[in-house]
N, C-alpha and C. Protein backbone atom coordinates (compact mmCIF):
# COMPACT_ATOMS: atom_id res chain seq x y z
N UNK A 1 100.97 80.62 90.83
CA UNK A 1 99.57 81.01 90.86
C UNK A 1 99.16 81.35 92.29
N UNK A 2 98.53 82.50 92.41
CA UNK A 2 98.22 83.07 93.82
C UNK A 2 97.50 81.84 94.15
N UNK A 3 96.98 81.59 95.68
CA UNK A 3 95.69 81.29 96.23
C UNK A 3 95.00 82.18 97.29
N UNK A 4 94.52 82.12 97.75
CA UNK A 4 93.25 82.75 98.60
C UNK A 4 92.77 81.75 99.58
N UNK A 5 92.79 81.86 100.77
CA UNK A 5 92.43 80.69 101.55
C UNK A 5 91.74 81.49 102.99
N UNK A 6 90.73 81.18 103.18
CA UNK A 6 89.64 81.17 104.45
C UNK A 6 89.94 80.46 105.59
N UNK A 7 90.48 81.12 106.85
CA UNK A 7 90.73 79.87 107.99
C UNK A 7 90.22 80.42 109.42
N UNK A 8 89.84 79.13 110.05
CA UNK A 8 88.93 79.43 111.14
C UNK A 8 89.64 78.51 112.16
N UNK A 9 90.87 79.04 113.04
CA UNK A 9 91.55 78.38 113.93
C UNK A 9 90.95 78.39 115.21
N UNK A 10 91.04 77.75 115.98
CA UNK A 10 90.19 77.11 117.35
C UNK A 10 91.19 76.26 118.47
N UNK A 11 90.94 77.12 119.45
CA UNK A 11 92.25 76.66 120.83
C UNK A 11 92.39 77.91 121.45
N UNK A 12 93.32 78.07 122.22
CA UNK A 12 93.93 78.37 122.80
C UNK A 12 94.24 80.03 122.07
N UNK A 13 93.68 80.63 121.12
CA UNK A 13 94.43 81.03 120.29
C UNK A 13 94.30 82.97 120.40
N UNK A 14 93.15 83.10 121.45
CA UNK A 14 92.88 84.74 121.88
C UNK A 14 93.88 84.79 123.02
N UNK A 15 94.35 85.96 123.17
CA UNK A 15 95.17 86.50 124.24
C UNK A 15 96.60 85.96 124.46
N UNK A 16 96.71 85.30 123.54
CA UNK A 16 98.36 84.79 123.58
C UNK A 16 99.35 85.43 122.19
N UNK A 17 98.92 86.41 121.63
CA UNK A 17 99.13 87.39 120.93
C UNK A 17 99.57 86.72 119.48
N UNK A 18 98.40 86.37 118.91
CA UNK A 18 98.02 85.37 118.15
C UNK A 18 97.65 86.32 116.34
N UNK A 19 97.50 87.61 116.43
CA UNK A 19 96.73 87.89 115.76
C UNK A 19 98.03 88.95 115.19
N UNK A 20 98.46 89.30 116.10
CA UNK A 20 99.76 90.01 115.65
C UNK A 20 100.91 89.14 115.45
N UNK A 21 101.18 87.78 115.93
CA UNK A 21 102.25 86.82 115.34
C UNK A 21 102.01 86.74 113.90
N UNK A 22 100.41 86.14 113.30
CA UNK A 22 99.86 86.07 112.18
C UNK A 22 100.23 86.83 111.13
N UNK A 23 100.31 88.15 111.38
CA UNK A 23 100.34 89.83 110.41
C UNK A 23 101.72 89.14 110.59
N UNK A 24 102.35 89.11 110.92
CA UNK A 24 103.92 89.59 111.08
C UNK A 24 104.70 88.02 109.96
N UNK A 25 104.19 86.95 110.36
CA UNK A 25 104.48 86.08 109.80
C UNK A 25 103.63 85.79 108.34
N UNK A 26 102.53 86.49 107.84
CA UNK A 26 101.97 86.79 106.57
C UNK A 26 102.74 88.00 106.01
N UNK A 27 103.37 88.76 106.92
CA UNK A 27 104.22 90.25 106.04
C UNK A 27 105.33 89.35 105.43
N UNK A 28 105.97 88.49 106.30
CA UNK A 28 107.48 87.76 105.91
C UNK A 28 107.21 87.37 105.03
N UNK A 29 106.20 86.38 104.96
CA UNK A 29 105.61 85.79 103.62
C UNK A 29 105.58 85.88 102.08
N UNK A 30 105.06 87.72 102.32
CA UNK A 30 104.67 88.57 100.99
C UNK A 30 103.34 88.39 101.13
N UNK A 31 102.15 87.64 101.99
CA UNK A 31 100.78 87.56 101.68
C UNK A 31 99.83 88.39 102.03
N UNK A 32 99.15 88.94 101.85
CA UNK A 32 97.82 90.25 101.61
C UNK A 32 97.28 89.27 102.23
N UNK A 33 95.99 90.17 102.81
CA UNK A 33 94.68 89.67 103.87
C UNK A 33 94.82 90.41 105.17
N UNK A 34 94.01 89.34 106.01
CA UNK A 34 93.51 90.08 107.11
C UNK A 34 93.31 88.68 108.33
N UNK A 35 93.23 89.56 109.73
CA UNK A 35 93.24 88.49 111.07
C UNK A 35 92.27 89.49 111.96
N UNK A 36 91.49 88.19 112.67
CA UNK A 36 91.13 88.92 113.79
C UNK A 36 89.94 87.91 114.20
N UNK A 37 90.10 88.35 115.83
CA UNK A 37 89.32 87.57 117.08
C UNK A 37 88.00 87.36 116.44
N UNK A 38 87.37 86.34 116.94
CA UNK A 38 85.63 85.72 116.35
C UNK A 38 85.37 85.99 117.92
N UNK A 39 84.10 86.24 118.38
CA UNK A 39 83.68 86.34 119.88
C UNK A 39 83.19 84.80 120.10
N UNK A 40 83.51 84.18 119.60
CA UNK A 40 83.15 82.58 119.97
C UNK A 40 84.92 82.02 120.45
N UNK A 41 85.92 83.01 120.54
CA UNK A 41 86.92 82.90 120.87
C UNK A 41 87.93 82.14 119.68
N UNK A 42 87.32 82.02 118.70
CA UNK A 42 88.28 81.23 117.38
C UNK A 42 88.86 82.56 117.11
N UNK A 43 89.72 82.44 115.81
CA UNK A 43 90.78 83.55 114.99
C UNK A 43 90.06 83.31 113.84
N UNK A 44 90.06 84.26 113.41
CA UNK A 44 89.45 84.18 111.32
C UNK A 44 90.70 84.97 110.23
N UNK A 45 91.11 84.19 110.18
CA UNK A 45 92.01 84.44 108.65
C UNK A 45 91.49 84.55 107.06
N UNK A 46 92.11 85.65 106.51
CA UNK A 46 92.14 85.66 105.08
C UNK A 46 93.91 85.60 104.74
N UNK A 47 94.17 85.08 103.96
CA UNK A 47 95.34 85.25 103.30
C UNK A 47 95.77 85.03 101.55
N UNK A 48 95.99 85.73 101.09
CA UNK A 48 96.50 85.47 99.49
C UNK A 48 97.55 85.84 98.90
N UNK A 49 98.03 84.96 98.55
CA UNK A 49 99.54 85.01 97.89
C UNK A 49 99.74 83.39 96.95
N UNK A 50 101.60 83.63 96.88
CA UNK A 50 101.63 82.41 96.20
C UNK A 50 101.34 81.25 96.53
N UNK A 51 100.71 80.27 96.06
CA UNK A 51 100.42 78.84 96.58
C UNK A 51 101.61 78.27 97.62
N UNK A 52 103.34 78.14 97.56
CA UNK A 52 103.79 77.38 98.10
C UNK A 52 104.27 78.43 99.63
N UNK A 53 103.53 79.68 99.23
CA UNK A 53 103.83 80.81 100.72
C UNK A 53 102.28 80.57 101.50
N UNK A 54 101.67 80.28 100.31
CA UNK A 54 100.25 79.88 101.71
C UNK A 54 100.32 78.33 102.24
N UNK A 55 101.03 77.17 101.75
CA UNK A 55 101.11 76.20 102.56
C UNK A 55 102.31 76.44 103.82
N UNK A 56 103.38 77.12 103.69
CA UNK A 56 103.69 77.66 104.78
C UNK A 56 103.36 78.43 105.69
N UNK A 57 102.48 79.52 105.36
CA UNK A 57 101.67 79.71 106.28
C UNK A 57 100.58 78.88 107.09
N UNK A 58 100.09 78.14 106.18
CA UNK A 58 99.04 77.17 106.83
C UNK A 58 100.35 76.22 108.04
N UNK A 59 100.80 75.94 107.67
CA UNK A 59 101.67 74.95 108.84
C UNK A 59 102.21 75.74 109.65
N UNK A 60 102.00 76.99 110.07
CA UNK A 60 102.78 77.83 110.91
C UNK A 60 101.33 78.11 111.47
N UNK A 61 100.15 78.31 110.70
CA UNK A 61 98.91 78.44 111.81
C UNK A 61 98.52 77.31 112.74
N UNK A 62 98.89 76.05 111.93
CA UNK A 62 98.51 75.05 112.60
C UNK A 62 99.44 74.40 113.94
N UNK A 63 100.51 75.55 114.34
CA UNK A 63 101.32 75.50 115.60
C UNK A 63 100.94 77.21 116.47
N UNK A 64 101.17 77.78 115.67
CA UNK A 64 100.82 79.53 116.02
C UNK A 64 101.86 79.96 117.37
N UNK A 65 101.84 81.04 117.67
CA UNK A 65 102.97 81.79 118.79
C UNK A 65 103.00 80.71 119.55
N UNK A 66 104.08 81.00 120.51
CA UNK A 66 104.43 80.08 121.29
C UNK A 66 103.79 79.45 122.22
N UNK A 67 102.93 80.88 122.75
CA UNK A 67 101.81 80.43 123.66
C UNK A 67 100.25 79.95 123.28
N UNK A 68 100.19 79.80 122.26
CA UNK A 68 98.90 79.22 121.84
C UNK A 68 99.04 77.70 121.51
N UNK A 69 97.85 77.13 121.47
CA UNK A 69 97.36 75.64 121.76
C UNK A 69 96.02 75.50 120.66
N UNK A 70 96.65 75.37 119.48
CA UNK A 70 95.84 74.76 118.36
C UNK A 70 95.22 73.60 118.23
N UNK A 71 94.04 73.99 118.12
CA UNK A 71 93.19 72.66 118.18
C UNK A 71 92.81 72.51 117.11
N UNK A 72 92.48 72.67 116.13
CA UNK A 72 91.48 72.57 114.84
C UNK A 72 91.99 74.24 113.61
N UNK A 73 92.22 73.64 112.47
CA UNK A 73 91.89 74.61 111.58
C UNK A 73 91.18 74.08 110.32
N UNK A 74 89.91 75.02 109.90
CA UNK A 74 88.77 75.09 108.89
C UNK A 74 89.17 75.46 107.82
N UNK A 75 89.80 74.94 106.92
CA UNK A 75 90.45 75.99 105.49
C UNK A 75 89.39 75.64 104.15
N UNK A 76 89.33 76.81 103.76
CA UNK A 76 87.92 77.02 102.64
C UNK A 76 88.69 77.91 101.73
N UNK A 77 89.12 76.96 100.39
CA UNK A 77 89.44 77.89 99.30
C UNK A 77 88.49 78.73 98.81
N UNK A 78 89.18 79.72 98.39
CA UNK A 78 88.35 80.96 97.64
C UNK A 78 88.99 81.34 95.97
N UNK A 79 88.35 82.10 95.60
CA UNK A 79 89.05 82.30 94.59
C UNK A 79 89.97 83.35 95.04
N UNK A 80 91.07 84.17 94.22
CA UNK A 80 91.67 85.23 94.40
C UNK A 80 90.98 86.48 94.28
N UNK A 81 91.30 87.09 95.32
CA UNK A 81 90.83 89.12 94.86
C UNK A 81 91.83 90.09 94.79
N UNK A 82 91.16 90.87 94.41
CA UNK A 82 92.14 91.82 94.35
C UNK A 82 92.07 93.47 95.31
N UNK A 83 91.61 92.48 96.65
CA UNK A 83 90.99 93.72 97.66
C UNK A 83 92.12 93.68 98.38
N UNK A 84 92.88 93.21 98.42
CA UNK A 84 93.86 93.43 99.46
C UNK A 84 95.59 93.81 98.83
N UNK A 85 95.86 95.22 99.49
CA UNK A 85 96.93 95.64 99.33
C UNK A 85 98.24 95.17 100.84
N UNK A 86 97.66 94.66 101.63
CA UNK A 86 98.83 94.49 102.81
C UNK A 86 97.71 93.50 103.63
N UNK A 87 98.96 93.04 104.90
CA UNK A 87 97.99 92.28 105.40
C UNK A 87 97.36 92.77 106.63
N UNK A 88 96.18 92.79 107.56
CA UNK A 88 96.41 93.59 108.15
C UNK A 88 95.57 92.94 109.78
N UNK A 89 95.61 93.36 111.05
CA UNK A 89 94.83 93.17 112.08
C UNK A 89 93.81 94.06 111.96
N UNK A 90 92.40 93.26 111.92
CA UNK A 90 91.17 94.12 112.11
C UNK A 90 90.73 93.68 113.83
N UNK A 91 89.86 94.69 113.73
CA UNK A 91 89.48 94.23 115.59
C UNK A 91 87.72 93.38 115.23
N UNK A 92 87.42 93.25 116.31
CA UNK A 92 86.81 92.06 116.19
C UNK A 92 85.12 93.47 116.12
């Protein structure tokens, strides 16, 4: 069963190329959605796919590229949609 999950990561996590690790490690995945910078300096994630590919993703946000320094992630289930064909970097 797909899920759909809302995340609002906080740290370290602009300019350490955070948003393109994300896409790249949601493509491996198979998961649809979207990333990109908050001007309060957090990351905002959408992601949807299968349930046991979004808890791997979630534990890979909650470390992120090498150079980022995770402090906090906000996860808010959603239901599933069907708006997303790939995953993708939007700009802020």
């Amino acid at each position: 069963m797909d899920r759909n999950v809302h995340i609002l990561v906080s740290g370290r996590v602009q300019g350490v190329w955070f948003r393109g690790s994300t896409a790249n490690v949601a493509e491996a995945l198979g998961l649809v959605g979207w990333v990109r910078n908050l001007p309060d300096g957090c990351v905002e994630i959408e992601a949807q796919g299968p349930a046991p590919k979004i808890e791997e993703f979630i534990a890979w946000c909650r470390i992120g590229p090498p150079r980022a320094s995770v402090d906090r992630l906000a996860i808010v289930e959603q239901p599933p949609t069907a708006n997303y064909s790939s995953f993708e970097v939007r700009r802020p």
